[in-house]
Protein backbone atom coordinates (compact mmCIF):
# COMPACT_ATOMS: atom_id res chain seq x y z
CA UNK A 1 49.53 51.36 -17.66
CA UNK A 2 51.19 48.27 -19.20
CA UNK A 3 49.03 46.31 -16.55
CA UNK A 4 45.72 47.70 -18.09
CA UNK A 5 47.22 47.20 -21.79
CA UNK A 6 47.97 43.58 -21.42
CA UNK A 7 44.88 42.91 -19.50
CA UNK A 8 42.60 44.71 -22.29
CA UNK A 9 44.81 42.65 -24.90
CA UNK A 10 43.97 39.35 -23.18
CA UNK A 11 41.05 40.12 -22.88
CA UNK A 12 40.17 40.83 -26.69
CA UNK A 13 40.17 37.87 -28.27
CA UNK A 14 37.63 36.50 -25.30
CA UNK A 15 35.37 39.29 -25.93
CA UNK A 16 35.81 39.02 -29.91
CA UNK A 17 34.65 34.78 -29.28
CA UNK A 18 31.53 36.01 -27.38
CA UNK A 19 30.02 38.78 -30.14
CA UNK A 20 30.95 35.59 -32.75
CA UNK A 21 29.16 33.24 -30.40
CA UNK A 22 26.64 35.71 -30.19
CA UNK A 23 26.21 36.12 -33.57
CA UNK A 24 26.51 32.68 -34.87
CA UNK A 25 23.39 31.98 -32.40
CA UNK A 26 21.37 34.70 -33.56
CA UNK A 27 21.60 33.82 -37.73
CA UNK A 28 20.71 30.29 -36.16
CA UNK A 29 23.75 28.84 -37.98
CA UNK A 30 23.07 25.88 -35.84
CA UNK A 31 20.12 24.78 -33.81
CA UNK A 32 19.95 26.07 -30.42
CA UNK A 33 19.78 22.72 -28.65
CA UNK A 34 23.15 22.79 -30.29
CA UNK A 35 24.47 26.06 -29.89
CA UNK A 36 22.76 27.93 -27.59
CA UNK A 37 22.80 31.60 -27.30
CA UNK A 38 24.62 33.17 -24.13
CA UNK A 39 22.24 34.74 -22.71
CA UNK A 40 20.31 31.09 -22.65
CA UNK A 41 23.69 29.30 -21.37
CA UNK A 42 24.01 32.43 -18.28
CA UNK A 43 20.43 31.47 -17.61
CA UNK A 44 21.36 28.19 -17.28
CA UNK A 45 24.63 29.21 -14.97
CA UNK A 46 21.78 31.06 -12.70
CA UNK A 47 19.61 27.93 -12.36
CA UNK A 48 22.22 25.99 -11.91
CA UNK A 49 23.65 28.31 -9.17
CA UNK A 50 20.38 28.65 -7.44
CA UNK A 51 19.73 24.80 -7.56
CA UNK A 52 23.06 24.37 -5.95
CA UNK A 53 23.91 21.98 -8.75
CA UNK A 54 26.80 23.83 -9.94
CA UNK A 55 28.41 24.47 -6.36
CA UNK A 56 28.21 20.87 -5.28
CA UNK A 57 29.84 19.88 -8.21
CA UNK A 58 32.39 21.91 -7.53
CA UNK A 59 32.87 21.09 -4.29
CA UNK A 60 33.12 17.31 -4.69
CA UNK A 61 35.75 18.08 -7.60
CA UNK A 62 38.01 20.54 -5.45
CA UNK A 63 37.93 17.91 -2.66
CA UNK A 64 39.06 14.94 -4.76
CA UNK A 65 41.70 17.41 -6.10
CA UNK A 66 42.70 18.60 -3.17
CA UNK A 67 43.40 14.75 -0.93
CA UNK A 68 45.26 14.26 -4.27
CA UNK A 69 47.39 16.71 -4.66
CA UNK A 70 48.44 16.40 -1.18
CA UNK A 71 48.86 12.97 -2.01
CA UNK A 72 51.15 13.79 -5.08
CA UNK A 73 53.01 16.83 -2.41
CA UNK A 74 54.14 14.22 -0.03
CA UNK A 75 54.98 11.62 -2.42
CA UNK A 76 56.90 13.85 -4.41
CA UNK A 77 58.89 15.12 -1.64
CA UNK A 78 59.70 12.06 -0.31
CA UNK A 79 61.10 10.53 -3.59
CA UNK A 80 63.16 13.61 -4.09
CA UNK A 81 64.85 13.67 -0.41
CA UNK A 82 65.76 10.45 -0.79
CA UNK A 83 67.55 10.70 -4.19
CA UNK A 84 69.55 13.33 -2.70
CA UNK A 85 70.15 11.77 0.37
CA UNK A 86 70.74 8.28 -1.38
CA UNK A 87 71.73 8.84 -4.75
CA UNK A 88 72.72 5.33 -5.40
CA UNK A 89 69.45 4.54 -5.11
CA UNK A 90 67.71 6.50 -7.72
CA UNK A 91 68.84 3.92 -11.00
CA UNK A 92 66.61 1.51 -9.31
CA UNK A 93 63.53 3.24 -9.45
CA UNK A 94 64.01 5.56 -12.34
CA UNK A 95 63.64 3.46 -15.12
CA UNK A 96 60.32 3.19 -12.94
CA UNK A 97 59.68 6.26 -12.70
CA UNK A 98 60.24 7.29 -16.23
CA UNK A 99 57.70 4.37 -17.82
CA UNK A 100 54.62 5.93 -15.41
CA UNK A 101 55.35 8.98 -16.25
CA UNK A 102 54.82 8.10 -19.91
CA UNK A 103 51.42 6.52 -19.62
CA UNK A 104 49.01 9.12 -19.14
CA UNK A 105 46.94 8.31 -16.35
CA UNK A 106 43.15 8.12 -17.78
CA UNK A 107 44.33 5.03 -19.45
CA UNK A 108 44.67 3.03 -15.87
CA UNK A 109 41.31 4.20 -15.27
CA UNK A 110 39.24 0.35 -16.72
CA UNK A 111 42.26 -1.52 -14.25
CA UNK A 112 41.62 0.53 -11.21
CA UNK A 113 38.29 0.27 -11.21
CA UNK A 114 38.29 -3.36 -11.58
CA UNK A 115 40.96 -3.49 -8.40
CA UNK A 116 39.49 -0.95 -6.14
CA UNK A 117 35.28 -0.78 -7.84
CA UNK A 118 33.90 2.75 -8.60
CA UNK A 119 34.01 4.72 -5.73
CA UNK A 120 36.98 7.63 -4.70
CA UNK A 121 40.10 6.01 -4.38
CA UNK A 122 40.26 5.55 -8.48
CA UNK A 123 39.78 9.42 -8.89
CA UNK A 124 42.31 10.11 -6.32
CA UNK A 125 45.09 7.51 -7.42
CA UNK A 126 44.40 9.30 -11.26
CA UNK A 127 44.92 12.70 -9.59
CA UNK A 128 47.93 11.83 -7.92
CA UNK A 129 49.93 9.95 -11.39
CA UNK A 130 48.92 13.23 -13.11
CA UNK A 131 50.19 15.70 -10.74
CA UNK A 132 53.21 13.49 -9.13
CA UNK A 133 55.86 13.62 -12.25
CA UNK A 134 55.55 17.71 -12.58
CA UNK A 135 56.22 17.72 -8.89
CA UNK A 136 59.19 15.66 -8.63
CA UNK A 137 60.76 16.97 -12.08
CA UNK A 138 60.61 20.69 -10.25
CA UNK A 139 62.26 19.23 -7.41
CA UNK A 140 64.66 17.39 -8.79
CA UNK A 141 66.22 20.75 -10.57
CA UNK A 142 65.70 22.43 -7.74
CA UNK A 143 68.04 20.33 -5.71
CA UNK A 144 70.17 19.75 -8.69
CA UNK A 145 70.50 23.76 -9.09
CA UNK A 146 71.46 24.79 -5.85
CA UNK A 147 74.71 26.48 -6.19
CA UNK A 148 77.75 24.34 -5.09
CA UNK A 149 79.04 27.54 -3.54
CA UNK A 150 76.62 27.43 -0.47
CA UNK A 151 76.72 23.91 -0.47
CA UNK A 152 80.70 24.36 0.69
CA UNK A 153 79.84 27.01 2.75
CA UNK A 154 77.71 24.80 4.52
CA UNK A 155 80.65 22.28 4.86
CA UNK A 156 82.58 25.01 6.33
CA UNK A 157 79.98 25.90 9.13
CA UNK A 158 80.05 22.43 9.79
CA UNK A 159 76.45 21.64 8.61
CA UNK A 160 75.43 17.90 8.82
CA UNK A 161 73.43 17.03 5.54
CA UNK A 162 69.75 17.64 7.51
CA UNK A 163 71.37 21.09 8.10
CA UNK A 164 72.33 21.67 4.94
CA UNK A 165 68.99 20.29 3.03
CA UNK A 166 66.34 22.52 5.66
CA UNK A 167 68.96 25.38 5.58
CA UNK A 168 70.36 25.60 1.99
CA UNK A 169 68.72 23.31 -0.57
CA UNK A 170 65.40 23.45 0.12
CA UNK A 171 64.94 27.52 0.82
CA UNK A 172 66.95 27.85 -2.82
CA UNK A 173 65.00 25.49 -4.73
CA UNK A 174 61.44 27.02 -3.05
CA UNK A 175 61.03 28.98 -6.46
CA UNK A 176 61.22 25.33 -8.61
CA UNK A 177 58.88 23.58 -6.01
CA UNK A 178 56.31 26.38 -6.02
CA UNK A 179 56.25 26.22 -9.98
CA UNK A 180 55.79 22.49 -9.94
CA UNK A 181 53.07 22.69 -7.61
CA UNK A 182 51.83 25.31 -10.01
CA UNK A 183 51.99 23.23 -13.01
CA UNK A 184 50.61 20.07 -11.12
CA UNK A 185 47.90 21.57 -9.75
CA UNK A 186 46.31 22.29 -13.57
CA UNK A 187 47.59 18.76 -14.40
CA UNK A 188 45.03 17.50 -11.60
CA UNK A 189 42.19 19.67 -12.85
CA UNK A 190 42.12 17.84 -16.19
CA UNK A 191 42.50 14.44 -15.35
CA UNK A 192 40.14 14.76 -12.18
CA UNK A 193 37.43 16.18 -15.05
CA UNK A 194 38.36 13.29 -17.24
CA UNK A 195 38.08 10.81 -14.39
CA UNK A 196 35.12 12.20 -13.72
CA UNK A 197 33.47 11.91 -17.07
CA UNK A 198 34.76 8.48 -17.14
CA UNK A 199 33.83 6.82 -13.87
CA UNK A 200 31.60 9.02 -11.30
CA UNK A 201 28.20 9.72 -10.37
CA UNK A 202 29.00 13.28 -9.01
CA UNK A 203 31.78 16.41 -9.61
CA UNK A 204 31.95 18.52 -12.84
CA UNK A 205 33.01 16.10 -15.21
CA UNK A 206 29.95 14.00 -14.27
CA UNK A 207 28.08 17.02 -14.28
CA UNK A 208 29.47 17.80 -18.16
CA UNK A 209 28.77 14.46 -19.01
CA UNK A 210 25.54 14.28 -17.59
CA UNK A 211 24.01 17.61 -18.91
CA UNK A 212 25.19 16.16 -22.41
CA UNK A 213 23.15 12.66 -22.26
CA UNK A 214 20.01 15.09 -21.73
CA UNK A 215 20.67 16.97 -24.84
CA UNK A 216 21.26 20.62 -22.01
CA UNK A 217 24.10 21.73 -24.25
CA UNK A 218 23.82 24.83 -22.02
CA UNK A 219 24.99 23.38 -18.88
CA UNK A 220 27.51 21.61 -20.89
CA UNK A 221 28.75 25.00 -21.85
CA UNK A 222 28.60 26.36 -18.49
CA UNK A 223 30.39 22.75 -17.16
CA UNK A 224 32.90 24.25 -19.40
CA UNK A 225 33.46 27.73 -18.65
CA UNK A 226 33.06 27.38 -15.27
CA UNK A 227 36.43 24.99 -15.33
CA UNK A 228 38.37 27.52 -17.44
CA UNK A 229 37.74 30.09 -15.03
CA UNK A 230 38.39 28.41 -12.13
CA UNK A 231 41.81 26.77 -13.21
CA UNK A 232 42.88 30.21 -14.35
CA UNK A 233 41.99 31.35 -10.94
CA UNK A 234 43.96 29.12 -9.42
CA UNK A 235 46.59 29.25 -11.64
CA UNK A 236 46.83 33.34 -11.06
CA UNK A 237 46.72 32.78 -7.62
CA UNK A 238 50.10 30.59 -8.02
CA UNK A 239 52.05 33.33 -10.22
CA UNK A 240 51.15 35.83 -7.67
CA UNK A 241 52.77 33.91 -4.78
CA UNK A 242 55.91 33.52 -7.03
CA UNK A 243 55.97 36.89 -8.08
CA UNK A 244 55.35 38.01 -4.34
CA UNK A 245 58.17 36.00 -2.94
CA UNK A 246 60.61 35.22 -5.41
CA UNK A 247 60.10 38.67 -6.86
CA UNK A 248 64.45 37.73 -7.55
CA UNK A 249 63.76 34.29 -9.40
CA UNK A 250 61.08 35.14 -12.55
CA UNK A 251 63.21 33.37 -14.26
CA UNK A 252 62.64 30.08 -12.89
CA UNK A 253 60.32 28.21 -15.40
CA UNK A 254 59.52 24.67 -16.38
């Protein structure tokens, strides 16, 4: 019952935006070619569907996101293994570290396109800056937080330090990396859309972008929509693997 209350309670203030919307459209507040109506903009989500505009788009956008943020998944992992394997290493690199992760990573866009031209490899170096520093943060207090108490345990079994890191840190800090990857992943939605809106001839952002130099502020709405539903898709689909196997850890955040 709580379920269905929060879900209707969510779902109010969408609903209450689409009779406004609805409204505003039909008083003709604005002119349709700049608000259009939503029955015109779900027409334009049909065409678009039928075309196979819309699922191309899609596709090329999940693919660039996906190389990525296996990209940013390995890197991150790396960089954290080794700080905890070498600590003494990490003050070389973190002062590093800490100046990337304060330049957000649209601005690099003008220099990596006039080091590597206009094709993928820009798209994919932007999704990996924006969903690298979430990662490693995660697993940095995940290997940090592991309690000290299995850690001697460990030493008392006799566990060498690859022992101790597949048996004991990284099963406890599992919840930490599975929020970062959570948090990452919607990090690499917006700056792939961004990228894309910046520097690309195909994906939703170009498709956005595109729909808005020929005046189709319908498909620019359904560019839109389409993107909120899909990152909250796949950002449900992340709290229901925490909540399905660290049912013990909901308080694990970031």
């Amino acid at each position: 019952m709580n379920k269905v209350s929060l879900h209707l309670k969510s779902s109010a203030l969408f609903i209450g935006i689409l009779v406004f919307w609805y409204i505003l459209a039909q008083l003709q507040v604005w002119s349709s070619f700049v608000l259009p109506s939503p029955g015109k903009v779900g027409e334009a989500f049909l065409a678009m569907c039928q075309s196979g505009e819309l699922g191309e788009s899609i596709y090329v956008s999940f693919r660039r996101i996906f190389i990525g943020f296996s990209v940013a998944c390995l890197l991150a992992f790396c960089f954290a293994i080794a700080s905890l394997i070498f600590p003494g290493a990490r003050p070389y690199y973190a002062g590093l570290i800490n100046f990337l992760r304060n330049v957000p990573p649209l601005t690099l866009i003008p220099l990596l396109i006039l080091w590597f031209g206009i094709g993928e490899l820009p798209k994919i170096i932007v999704i990996v800056l924006a969903s690298f520093f979430p990662l490693l943060l995660n697993l940095d207090s995940g290997f940090a937080g592991c309690d000290p108490k299995l850690l001697e345990v460990g030493k008392i079994l006799g566990f060498s330090k690859k022992e101790s890191l597949q048996k004991i840190i990284l099963p406890n800090s599992l919840p930490y990396i599975v929020v970062g990857m959570r948090i990452a992943l919607g990090y690499s939605l917006r700056a792939i859309i961004g990228a894309e809106m910046i520097a690309a001839s195909s994906g939703l952002g170009y498709l956005i972008l595109d729909a808005e130099t020929m005046s189709r502020s319908d498909k620019v709405l359904v560019g839109i929509i389409v993107i909120g539903v899909l990152g909250i898709c796949l950002d449900r689909i992340f709290a229901l693997c925490i909540k399905h196997y660290f049912p013990y850890r909901t308080e694990v955040t970031s």
